[in-house]
C-alpha atoms as a PDB file:
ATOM      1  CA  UNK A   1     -16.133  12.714  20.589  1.00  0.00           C
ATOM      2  CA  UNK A   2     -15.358  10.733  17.131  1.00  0.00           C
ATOM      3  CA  UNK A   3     -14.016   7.440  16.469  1.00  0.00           C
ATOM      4  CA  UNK A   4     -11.687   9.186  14.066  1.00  0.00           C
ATOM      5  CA  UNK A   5     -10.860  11.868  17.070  1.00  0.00           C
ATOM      6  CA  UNK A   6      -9.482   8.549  19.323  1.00  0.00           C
ATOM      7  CA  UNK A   7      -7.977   6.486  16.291  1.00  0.00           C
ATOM      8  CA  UNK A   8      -4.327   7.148  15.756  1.00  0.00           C
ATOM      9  CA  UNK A   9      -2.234   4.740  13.377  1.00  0.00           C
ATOM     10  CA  UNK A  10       0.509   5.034  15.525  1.00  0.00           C
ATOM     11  CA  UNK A  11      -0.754   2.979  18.389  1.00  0.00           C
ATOM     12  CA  UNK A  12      -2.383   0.357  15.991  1.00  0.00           C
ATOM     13  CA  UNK A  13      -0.503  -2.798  15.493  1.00  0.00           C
ATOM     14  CA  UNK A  14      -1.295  -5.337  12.907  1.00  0.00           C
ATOM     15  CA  UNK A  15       0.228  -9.114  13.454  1.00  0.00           C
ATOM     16  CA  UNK A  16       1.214  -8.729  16.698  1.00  0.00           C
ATOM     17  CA  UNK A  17       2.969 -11.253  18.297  1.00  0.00           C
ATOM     18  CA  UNK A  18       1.720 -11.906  22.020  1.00  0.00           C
ATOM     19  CA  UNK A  19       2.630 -15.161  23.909  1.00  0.00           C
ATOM     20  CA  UNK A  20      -0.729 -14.375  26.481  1.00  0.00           C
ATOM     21  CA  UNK A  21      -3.262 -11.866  27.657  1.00  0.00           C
ATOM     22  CA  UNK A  22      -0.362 -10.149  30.049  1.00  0.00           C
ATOM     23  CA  UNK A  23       2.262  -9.887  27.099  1.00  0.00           C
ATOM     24  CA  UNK A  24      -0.469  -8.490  24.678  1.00  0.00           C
ATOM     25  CA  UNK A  25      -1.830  -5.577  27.232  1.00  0.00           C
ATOM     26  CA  UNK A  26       1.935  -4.696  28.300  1.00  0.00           C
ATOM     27  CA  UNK A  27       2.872  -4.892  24.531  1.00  0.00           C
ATOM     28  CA  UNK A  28      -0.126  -2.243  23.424  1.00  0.00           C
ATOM     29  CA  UNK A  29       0.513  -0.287  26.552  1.00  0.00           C
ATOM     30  CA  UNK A  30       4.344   0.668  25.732  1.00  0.00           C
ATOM     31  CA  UNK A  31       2.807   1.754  22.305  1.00  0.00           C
ATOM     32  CA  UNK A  32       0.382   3.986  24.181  1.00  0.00           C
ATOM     33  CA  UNK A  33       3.669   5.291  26.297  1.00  0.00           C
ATOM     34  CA  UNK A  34       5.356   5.538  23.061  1.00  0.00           C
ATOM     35  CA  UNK A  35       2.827   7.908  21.462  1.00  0.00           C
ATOM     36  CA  UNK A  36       2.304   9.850  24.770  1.00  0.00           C
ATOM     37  CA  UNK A  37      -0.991   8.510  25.604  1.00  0.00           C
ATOM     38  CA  UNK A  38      -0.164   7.315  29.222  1.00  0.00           C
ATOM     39  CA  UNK A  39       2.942   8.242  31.212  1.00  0.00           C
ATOM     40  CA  UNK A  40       3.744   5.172  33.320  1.00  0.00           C
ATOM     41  CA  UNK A  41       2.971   1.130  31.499  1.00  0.00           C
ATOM     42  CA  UNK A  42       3.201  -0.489  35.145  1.00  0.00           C
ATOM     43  CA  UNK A  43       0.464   1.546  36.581  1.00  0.00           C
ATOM     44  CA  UNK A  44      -1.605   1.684  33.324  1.00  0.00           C
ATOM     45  CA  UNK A  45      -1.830  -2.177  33.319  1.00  0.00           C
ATOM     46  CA  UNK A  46      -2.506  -2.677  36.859  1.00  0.00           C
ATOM     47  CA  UNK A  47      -5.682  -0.374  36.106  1.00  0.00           C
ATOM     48  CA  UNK A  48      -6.498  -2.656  33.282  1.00  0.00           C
ATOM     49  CA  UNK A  49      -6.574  -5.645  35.166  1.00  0.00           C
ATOM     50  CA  UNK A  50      -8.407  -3.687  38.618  1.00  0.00           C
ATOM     51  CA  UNK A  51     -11.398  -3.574  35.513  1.00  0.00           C
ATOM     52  CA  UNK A  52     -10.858  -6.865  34.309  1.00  0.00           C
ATOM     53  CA  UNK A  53     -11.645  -8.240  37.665  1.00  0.00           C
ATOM     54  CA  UNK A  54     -15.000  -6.640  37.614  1.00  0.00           C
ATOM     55  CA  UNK A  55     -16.121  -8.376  34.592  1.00  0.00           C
ATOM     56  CA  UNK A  56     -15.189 -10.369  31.381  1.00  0.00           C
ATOM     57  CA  UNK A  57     -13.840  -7.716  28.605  1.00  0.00           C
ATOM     58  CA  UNK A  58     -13.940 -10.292  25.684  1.00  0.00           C
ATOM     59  CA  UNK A  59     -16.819  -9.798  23.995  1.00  0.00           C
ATOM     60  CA  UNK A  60     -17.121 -13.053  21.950  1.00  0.00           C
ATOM     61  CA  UNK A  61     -15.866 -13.705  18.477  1.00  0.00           C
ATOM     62  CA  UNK A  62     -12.527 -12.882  19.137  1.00  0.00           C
ATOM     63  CA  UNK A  63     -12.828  -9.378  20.246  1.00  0.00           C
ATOM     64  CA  UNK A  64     -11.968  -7.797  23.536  1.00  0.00           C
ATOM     65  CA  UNK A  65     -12.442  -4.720  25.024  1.00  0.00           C
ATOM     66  CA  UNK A  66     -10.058  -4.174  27.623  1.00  0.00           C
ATOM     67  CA  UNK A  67     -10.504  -0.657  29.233  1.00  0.00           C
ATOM     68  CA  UNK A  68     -10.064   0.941  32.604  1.00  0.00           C
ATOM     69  CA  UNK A  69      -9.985   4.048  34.523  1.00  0.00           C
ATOM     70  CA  UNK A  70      -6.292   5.253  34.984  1.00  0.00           C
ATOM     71  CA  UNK A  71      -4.827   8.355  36.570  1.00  0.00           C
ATOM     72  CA  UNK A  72      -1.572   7.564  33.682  1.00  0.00           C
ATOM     73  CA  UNK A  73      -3.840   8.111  31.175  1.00  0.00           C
ATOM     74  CA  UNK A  74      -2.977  11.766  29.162  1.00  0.00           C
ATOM     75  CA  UNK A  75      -5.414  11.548  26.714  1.00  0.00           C
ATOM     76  CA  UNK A  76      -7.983   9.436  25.310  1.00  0.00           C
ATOM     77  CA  UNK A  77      -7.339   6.741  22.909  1.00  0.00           C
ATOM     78  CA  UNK A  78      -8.056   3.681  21.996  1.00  0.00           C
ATOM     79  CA  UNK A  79      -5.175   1.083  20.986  1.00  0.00           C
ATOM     80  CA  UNK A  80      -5.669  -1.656  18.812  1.00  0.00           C
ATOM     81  CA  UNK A  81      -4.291  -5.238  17.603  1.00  0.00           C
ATOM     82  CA  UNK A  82      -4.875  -7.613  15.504  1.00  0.00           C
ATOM     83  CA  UNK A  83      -2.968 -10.951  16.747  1.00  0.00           C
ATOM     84  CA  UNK A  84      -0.639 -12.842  14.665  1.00  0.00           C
ATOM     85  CA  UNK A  85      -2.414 -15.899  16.452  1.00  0.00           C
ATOM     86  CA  UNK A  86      -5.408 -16.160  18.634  1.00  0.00           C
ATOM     87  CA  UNK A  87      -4.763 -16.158  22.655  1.00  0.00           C
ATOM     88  CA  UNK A  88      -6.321 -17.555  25.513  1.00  0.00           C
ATOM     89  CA  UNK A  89      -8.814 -14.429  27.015  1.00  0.00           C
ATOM     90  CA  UNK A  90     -11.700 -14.581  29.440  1.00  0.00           C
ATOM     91  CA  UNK A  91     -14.591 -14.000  26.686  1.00  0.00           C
ATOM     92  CA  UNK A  92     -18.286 -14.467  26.788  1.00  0.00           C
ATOM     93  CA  UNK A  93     -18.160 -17.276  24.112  1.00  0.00           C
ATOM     94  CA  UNK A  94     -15.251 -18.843  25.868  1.00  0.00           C
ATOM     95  CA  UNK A  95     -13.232 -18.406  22.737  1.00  0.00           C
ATOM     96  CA  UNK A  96      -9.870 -17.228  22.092  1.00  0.00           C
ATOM     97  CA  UNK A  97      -9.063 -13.605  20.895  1.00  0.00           C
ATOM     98  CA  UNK A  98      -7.247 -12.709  17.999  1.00  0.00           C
ATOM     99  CA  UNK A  99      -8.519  -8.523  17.659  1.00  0.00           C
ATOM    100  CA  UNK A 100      -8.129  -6.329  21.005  1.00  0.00           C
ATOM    101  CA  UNK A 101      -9.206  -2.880  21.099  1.00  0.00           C
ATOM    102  CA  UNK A 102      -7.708  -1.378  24.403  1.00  0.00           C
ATOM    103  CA  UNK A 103      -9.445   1.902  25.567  1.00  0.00           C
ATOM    104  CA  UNK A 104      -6.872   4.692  27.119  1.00  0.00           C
ATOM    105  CA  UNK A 105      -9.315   6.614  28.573  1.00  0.00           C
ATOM    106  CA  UNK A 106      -8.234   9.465  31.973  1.00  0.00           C
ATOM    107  CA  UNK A 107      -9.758   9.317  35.531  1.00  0.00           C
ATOM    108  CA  UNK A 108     -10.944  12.883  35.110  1.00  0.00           C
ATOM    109  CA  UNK A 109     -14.582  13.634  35.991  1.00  0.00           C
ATOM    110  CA  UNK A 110     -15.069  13.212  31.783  1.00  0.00           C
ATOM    111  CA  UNK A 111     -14.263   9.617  32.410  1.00  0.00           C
ATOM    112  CA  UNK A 112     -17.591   7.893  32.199  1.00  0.00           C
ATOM    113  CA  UNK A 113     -18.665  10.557  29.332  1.00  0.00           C
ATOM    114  CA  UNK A 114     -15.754   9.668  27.184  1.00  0.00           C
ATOM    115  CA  UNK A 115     -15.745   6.397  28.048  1.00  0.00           C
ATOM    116  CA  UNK A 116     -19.469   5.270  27.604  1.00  0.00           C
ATOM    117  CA  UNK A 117     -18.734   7.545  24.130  1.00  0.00           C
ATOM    118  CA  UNK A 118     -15.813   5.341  23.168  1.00  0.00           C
ATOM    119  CA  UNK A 119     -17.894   2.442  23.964  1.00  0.00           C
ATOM    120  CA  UNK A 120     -20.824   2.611  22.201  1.00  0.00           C
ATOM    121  CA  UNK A 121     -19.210   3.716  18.962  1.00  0.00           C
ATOM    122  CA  UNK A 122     -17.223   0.722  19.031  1.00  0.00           C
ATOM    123  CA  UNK A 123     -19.572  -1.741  19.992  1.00  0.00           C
ATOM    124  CA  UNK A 124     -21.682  -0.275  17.285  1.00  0.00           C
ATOM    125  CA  UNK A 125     -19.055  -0.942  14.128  1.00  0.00           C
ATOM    126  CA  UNK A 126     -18.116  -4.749  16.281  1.00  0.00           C
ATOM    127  CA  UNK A 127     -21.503  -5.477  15.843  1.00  0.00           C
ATOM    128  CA  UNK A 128     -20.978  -5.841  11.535  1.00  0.00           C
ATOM    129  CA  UNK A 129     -19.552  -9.010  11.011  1.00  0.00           C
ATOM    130  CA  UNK A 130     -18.368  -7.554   7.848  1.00  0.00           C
ATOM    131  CA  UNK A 131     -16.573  -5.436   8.786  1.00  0.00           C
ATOM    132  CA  UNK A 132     -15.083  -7.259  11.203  1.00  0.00           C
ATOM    133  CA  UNK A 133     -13.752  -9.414   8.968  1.00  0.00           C
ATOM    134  CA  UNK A 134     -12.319  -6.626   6.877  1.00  0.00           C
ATOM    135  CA  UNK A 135     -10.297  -5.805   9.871  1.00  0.00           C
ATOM    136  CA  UNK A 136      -8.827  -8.935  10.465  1.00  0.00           C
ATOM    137  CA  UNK A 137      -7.832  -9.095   6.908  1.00  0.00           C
ATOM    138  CA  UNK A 138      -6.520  -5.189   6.648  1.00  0.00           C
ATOM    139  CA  UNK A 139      -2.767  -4.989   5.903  1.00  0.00           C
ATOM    140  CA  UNK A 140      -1.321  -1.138   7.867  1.00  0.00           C
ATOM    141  CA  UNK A 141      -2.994   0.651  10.504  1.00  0.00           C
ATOM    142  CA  UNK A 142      -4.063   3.370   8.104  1.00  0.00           C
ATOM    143  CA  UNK A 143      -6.853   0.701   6.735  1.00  0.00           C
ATOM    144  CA  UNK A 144      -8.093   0.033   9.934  1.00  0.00           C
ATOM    145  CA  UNK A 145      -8.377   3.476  10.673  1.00  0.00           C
ATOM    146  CA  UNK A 146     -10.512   4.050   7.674  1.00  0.00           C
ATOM    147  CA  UNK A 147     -12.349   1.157   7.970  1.00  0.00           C
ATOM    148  CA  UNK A 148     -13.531   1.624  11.037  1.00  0.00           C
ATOM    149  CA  UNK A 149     -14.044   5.186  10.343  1.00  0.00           C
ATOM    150  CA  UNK A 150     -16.468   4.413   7.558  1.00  0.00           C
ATOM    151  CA  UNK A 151     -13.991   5.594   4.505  1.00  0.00           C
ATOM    152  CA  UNK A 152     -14.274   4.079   1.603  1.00  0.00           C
ATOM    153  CA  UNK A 153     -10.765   2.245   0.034  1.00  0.00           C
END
């Protein structure tokens, strides 16, 4: 499984506005509804936050990962927002977030397959401070798409 495979512009929102943590992962989980990634927001979120009381999803400089095994999942995906202003977020650097990358990923038994996939790709392209920055600074969802897919611009 690709990055570019999981990376659809239509659940990629840039400038979102998101009072908290709560309002951001119900806000990116209608736009996985939306696009027919999951079938039900209420149970989808509740499965995001069964994860997020296992461990801290924000990865430090402003990132987080939020991700969880859900039965409402339909297909794999991977949502993503840039913030029109950093929120509060349980992170490793105990800084705010202001990019979330929320992983859609099924309960099947492909789960941990797909989702240690998923994972690793993304941790890998996080781990470039330039790019990161170009992603905070990208202007439609189709340049974060090909950013983080390695296209040029």
């Amino acid at each position: 499984m690709e990055l570019k495979d999981v990376l659809d512009k239509r659940i990629i929102r840039i400038g979102l506005e998101g009072r908290d943590k709560d309002d951001v992962l119900n806000k990116m989980s209608k736009l996985l509804f939306d696009s027919g990634y999951i079938d039900d927001v209420e149970a989808f979120v509740k499965d995001i936050y069964l994860r997020e009381a296992q461990g801290v999803t924000g990865i430090g400089n402003g990132i987080a990962i939020p991700h969880g095994k859900s039965a409402s999942a339909k297909q794999p995906g991977i949502a993503i927002a840039t913030l029109s202003h950093p929120i509060e977020w349980e992170t490793l650097d105990e800084k705010d977030v202001d990019t979330v990358f929320l992983f859609c990923v099924s309960s099947d038994k492909n789960f941990e397959r797909n989702h240690m996939l998923l994972l690793s790709k993304v941790a890998a392209k996080l781990a470039d401070d330039e790019l990161l920055a170009k992603i905070r600074r990208v202007d439609s969802s189709e340049e974060m798409v090909a950013y983080l897919c390695g296209e040029k611009i």
